[in-house]
N, C-alpha and C. Protein backbone atom coordinates (compact mmCIF):
# COMPACT_ATOMS: atom_id res chain seq x y z
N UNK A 1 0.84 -1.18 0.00
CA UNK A 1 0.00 0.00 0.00
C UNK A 1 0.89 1.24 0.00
N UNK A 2 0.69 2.00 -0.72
CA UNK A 2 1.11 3.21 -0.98
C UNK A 2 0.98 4.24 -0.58
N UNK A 3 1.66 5.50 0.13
CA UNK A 3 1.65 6.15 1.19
C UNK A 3 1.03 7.41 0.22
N UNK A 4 0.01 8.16 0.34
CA UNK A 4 -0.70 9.44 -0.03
C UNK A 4 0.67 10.70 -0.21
N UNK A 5 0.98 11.61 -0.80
CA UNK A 5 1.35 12.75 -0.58
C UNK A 5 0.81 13.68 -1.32
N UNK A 6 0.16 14.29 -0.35
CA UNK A 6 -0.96 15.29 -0.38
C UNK A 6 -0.22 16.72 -0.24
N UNK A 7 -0.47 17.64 -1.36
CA UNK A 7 0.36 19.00 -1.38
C UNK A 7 -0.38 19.83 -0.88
N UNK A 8 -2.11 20.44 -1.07
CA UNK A 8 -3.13 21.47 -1.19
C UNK A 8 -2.80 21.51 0.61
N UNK A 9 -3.51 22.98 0.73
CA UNK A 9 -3.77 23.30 2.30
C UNK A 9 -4.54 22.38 2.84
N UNK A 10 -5.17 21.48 2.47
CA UNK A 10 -6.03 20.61 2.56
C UNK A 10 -5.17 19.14 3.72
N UNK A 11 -4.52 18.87 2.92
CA UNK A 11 -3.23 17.79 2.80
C UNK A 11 -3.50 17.05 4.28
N UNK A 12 -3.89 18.00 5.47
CA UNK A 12 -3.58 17.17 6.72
C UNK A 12 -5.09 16.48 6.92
N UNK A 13 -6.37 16.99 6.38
CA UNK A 13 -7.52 16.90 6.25
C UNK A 13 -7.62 15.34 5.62
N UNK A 14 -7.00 15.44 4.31
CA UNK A 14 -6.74 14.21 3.80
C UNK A 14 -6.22 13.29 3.74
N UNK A 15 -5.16 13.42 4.86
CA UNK A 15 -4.37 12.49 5.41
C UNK A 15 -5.74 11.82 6.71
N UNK A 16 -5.95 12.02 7.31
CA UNK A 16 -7.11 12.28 8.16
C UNK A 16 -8.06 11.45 7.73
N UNK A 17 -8.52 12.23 6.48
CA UNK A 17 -9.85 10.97 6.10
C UNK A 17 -9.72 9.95 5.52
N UNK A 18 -8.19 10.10 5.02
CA UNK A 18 -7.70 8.58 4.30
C UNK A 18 -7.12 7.33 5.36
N UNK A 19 -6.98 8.23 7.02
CA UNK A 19 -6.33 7.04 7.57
C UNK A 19 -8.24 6.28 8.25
N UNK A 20 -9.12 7.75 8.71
CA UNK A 20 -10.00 7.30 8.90
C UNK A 20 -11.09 5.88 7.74
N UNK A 21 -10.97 6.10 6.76
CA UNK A 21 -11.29 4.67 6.30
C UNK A 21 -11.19 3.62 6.19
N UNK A 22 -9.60 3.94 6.29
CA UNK A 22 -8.86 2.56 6.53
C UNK A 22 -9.13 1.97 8.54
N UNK A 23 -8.87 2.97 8.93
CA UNK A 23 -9.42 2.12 10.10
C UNK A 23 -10.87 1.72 10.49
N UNK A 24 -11.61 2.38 9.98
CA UNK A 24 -12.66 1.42 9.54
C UNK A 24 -13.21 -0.03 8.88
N UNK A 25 -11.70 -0.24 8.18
CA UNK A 25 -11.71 -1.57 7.27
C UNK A 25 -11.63 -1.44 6.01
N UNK A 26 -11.66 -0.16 5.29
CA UNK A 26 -11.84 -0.05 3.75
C UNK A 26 -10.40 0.12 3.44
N UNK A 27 -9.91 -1.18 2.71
CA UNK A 27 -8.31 -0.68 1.47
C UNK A 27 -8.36 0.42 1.03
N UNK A 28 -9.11 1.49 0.35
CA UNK A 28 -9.29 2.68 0.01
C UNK A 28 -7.72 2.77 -1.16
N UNK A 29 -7.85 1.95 -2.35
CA UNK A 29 -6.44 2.01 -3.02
C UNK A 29 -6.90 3.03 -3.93
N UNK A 30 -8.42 2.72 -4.62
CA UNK A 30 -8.68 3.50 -5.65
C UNK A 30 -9.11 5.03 -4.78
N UNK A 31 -9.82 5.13 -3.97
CA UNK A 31 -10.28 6.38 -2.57
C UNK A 31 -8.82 7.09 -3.00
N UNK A 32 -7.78 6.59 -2.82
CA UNK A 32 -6.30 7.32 -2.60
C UNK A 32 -6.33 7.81 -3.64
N UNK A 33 -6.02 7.23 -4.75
CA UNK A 33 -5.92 8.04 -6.23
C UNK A 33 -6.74 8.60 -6.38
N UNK A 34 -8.15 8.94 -6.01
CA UNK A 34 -9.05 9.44 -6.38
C UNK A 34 -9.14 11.12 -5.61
N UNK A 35 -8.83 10.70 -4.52
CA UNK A 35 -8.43 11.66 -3.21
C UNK A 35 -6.70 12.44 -3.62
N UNK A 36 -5.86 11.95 -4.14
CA UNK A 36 -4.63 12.88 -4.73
C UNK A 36 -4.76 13.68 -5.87
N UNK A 37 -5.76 13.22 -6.48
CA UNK A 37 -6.03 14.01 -8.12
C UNK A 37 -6.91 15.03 -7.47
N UNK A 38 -8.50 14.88 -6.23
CA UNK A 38 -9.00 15.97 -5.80
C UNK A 38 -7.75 16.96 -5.13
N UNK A 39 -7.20 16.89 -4.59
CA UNK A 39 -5.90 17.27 -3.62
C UNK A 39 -5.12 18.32 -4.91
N UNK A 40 -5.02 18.09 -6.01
CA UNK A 40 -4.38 18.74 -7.18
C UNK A 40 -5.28 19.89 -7.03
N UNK A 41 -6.62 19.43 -7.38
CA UNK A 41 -7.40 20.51 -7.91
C UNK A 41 -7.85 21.65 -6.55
N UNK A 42 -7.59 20.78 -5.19
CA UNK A 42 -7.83 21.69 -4.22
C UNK A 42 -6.53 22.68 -3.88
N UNK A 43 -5.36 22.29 -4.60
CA UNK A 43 -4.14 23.34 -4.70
C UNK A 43 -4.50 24.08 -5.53
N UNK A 44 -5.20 24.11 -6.64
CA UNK A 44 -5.85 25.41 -7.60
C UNK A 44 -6.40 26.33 -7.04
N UNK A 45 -7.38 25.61 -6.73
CA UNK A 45 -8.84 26.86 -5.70
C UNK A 45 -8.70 26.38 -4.27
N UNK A 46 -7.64 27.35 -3.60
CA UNK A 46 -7.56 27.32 -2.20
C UNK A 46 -8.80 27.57 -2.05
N UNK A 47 -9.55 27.41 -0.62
CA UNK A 47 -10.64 27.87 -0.08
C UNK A 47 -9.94 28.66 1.19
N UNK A 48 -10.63 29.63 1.91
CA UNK A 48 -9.90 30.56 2.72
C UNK A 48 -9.93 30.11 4.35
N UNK A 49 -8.87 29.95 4.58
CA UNK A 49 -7.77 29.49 6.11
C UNK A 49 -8.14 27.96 5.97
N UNK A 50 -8.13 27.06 5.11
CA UNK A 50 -8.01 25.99 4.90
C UNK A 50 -9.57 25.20 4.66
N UNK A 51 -10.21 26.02 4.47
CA UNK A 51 -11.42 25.31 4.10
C UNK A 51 -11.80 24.99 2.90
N UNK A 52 -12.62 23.96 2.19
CA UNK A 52 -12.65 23.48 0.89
C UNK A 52 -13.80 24.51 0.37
N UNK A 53 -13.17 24.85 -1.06
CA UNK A 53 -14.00 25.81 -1.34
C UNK A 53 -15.21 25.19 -2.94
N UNK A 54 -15.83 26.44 -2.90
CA UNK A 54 -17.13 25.78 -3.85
C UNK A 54 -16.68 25.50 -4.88
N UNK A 55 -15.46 26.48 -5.54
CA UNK A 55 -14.90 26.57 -7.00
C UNK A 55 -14.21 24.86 -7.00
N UNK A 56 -13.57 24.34 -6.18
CA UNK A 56 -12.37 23.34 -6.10
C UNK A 56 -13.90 22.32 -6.48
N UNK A 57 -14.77 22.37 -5.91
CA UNK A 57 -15.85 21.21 -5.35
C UNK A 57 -16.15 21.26 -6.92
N UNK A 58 -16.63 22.59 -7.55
CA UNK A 58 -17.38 22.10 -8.85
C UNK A 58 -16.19 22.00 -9.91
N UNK A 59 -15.32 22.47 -10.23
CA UNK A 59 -14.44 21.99 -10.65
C UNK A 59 -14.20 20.02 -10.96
N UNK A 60 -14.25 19.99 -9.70
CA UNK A 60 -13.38 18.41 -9.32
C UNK A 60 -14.78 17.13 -9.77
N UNK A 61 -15.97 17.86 -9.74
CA UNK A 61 -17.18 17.14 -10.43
C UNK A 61 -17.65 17.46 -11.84
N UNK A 62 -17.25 18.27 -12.35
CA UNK A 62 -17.62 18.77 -13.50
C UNK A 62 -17.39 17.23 -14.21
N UNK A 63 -17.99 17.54 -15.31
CA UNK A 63 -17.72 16.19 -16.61
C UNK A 63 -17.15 16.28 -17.33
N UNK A 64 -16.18 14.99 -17.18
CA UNK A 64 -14.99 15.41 -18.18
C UNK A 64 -15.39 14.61 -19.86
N UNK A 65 -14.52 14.93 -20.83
CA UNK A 65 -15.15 14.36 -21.88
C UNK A 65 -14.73 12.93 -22.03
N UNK A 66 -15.63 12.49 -22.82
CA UNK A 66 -15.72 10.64 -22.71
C UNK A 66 -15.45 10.08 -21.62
N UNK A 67 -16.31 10.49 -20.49
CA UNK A 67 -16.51 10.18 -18.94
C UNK A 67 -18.15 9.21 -19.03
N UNK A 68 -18.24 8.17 -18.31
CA UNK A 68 -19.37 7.53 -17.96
C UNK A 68 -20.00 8.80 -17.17
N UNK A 69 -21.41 8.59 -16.65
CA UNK A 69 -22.18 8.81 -15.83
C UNK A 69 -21.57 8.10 -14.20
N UNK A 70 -21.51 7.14 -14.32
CA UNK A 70 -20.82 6.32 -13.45
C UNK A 70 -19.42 7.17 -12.47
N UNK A 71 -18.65 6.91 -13.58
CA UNK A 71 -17.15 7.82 -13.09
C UNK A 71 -17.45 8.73 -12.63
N UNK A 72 -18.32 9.71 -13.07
CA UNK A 72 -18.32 11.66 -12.70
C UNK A 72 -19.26 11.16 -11.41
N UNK A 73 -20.36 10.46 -10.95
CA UNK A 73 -20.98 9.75 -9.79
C UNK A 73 -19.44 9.52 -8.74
N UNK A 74 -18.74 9.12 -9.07
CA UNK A 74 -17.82 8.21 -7.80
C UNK A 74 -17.25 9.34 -7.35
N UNK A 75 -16.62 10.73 -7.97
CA UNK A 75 -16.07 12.08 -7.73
C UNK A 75 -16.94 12.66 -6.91
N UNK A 76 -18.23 12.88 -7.47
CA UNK A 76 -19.58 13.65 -6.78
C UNK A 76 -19.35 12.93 -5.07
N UNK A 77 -19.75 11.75 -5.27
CA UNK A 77 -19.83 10.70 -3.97
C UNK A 77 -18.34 11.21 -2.90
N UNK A 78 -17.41 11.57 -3.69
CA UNK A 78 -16.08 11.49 -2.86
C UNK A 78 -16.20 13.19 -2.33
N UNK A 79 -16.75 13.93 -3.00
CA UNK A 79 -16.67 15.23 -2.28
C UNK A 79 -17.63 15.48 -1.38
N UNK A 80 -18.69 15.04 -1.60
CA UNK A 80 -19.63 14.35 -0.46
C UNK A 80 -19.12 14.23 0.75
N UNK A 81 -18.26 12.75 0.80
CA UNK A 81 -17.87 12.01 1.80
C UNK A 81 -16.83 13.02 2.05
N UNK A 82 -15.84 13.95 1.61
CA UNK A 82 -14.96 14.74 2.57
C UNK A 82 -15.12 15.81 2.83
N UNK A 83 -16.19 16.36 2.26
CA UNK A 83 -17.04 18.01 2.71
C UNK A 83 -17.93 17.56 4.16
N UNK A 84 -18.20 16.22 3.83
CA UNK A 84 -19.09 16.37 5.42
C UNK A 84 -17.98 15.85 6.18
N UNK A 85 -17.00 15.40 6.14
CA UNK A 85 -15.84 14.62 7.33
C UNK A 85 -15.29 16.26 7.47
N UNK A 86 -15.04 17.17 6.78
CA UNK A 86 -14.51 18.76 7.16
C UNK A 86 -15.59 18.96 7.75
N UNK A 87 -16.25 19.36 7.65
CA UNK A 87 -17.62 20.03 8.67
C UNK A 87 -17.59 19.47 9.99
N UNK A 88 -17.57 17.86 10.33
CA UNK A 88 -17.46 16.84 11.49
C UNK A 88 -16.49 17.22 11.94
N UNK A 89 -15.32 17.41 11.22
CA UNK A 89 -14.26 18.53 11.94
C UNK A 89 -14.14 20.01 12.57
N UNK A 90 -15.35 20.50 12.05
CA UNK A 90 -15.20 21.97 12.39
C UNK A 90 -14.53 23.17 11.52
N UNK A 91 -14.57 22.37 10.20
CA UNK A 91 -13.89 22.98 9.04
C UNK A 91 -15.02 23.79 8.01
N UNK A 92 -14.98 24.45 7.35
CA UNK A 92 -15.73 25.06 6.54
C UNK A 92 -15.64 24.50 5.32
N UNK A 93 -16.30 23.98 5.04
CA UNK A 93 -16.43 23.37 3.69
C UNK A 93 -17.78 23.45 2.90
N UNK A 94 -17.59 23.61 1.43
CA UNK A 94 -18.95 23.56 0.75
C UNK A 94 -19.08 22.02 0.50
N UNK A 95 -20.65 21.73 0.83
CA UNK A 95 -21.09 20.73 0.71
C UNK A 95 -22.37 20.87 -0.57
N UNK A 96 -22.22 19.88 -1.45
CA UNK A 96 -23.37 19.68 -3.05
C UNK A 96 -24.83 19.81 -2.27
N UNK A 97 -25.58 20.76 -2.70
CA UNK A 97 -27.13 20.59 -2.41
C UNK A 97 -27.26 19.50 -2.79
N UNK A 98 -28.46 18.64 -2.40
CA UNK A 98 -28.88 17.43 -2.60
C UNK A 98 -29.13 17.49 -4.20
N UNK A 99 -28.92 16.44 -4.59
CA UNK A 99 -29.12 16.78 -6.10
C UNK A 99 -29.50 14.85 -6.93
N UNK A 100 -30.36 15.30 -8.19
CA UNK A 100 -30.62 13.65 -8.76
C UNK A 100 -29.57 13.40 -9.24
N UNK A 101 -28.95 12.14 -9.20
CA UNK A 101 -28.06 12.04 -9.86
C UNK A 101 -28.72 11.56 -11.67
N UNK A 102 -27.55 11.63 -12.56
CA UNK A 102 -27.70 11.21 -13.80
C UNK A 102 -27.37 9.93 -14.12
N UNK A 103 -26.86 9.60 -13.08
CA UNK A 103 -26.31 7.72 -13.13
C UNK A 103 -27.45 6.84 -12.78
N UNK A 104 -27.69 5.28 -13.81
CA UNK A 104 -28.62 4.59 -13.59
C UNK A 104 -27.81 3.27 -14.10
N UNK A 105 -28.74 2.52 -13.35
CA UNK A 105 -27.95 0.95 -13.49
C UNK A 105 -28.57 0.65 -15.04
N UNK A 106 -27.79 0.00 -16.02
CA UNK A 106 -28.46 -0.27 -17.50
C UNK A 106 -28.16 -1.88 -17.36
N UNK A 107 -28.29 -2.57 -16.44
CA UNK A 107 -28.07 -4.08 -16.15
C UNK A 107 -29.95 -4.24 -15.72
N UNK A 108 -30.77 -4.72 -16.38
CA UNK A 108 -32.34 -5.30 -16.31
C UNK A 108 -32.05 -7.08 -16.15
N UNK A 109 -32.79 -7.07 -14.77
CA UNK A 109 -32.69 -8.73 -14.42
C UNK A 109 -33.52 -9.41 -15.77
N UNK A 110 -33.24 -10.04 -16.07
CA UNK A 110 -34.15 -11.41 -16.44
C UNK A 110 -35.03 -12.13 -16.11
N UNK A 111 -36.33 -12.50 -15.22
CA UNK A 111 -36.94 -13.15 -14.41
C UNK A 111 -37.67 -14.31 -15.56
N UNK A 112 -37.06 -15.66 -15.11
CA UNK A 112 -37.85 -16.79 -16.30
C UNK A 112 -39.24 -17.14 -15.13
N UNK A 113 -40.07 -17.56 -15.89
CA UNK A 113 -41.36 -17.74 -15.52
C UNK A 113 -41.10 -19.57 -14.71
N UNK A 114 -41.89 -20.39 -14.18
CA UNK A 114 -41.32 -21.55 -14.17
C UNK A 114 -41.54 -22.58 -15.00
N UNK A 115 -42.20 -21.99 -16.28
CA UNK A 115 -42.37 -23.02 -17.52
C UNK A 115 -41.23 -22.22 -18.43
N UNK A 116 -40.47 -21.30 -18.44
CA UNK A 116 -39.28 -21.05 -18.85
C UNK A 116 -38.24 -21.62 -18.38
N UNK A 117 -38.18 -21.60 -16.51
CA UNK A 117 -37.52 -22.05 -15.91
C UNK A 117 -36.67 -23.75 -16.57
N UNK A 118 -38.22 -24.58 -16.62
CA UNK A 118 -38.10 -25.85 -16.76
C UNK A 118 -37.15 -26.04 -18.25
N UNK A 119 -38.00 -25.40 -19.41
CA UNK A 119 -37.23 -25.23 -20.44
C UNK A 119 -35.82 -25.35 -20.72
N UNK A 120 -35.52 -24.72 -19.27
CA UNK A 120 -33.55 -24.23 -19.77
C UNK A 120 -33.32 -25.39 -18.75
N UNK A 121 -33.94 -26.15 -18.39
CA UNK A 121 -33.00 -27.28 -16.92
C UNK A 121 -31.98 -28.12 -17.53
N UNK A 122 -31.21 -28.41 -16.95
CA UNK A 122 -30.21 -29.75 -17.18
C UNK A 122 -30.17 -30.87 -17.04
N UNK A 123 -31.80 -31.00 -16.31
CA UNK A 123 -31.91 -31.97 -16.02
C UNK A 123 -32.55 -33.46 -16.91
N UNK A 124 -32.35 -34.36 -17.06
CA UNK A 124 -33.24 -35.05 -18.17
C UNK A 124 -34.40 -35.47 -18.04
């Protein structure tokens, strides 16, 4: 496992919420990479005396091109999860109004009937 180095004013925040998951039980390998690339963009748009600011937040969710619905979802989800762990801290952070997301599962079960069922058996 690979040790985070986090540059933004942010850096001790995210050291913080990255050890907090893990002691919870979560590997957090992809969380890390996902959490150093936000960490880039939170060295762009400081927020003021170390708080995460709105510009860094929409920035770091915006859609990038030939991005799933999915992917730009897991970013949204991650600023989520460390705008409210800053706040639980006592930090100022902008947190996303509640919002629909645009992501939907495109996987539709199958349900066979039990005279379909029988159809497909293996049995002789």
């Amino acid at each position: 496992m690979k040790t985070a180095n986090f540059t933004s004013p942010l850096a001790k925040r995210f050291d913080e919420f990255l050890n907090v998951k893990r002691a919870l039980g979560y590997k957090y390998e992809n969380g890390e990479n996902l959490l150093m690339r936000f960490d880039k963009i939170c060295a762009k748009f400081p927020g003021e005396s170390g708080s995460l600011s709105k510009e860094a937040v929409l920035e770091w969710i915006s859609k990038r091109p030939n991005e799933t619905a999915a992917t730009q979802q897991k970013r949204i989800d991650l600023a989520e999860e460390f705008a409210l762990f800053m706040a639980k801290c006592g930090d100022k952070a902008y947190i996303l109004p509640p919002q629909k997301s645009n992501y939907h599962e495109s996987y539709v079960p199958h349900i066979f009937t039990p005279t379909r069922k029988s159809d497909y058996s293996l049995t002789p």
